[in-house]
Protein backbone atom coordinates (compact mmCIF):
# COMPACT_ATOMS: atom_id res chain seq x y z
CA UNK A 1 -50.97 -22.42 4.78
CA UNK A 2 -47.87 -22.99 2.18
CA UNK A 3 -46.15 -25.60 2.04
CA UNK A 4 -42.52 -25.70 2.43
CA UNK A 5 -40.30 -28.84 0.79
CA UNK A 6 -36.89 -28.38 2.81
CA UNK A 7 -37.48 -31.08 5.68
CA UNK A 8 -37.10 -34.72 5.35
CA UNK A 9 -34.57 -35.46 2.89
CA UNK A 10 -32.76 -38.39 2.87
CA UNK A 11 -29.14 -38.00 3.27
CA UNK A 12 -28.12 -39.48 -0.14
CA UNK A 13 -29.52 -36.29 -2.79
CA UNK A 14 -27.53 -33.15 -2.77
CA UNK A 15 -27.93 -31.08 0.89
CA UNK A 16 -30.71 -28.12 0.64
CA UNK A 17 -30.42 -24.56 -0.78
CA UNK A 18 -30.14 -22.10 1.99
CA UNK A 19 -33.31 -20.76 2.50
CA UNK A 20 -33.94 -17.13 1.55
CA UNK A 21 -34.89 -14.14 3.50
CA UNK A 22 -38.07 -14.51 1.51
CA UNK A 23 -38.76 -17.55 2.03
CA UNK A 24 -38.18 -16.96 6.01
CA UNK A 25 -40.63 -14.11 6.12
CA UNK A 26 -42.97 -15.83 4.28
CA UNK A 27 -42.88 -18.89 6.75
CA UNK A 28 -42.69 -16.47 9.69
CA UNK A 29 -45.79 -14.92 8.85
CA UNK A 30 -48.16 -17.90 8.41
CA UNK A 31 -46.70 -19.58 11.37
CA UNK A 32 -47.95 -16.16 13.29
CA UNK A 33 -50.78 -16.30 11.19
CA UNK A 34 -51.38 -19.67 12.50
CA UNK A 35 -50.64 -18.74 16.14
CA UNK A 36 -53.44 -15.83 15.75
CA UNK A 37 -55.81 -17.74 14.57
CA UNK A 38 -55.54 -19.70 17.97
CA UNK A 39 -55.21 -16.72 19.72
CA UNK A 40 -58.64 -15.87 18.59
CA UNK A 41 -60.18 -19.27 19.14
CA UNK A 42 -59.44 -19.03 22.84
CA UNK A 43 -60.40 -15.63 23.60
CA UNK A 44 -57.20 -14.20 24.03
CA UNK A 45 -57.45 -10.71 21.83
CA UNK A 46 -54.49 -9.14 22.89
CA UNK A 47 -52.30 -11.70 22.08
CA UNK A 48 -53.73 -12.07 18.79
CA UNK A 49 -53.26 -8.40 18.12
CA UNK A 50 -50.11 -8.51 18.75
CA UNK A 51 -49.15 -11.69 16.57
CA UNK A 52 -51.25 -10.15 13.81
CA UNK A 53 -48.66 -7.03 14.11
CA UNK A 54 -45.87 -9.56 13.90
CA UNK A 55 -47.28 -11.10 11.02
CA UNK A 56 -47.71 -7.88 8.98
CA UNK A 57 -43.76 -7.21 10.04
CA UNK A 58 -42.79 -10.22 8.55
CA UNK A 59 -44.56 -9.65 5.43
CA UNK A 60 -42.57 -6.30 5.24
CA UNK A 61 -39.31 -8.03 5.80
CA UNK A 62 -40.67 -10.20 2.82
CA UNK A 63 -41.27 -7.62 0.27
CA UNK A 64 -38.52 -5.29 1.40
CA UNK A 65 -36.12 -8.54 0.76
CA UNK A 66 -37.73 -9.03 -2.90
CA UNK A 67 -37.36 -5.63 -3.52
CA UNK A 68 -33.60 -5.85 -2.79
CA UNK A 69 -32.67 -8.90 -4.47
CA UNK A 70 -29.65 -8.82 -7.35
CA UNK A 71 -30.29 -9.77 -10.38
CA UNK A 72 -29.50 -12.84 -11.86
């Protein structure tokens, strides 16, 4: 799973970029990834179908929100 460097600054350095829609999809879909893979471990197929559909959502919310950034 990726890691993600926004949490735990101290309060003294400049405050955080916002994150981007890119980077939210990307952290929505292993967090569902995540969640399926439990899912899975316990038996419970239908809720891991249904996270894995969430997942693949959020990776199309990802690419569609590369594919519409400006450039600069």
């Amino acid at each position: 799973m990726a890691s993600y460097p926004r949490g735990g600054r101290d309060s003294s350095g400049p405050p955080p970029s916002p994150i981007t829609p890119v980077e939210t999809a990307q952290y929505t879909r292993d967090m569902l990834e995540s969640l399926r893979k439990i899912a899975l471990s316990q038996g419970h197929g239908l809720l891991a179908h249904l996270l894995e559909l969430a997942a693949l959502e959020a990776k199309s919310l990802g690419v569609q929100a590369q594919e519409t950034r400006l450039p600069g």
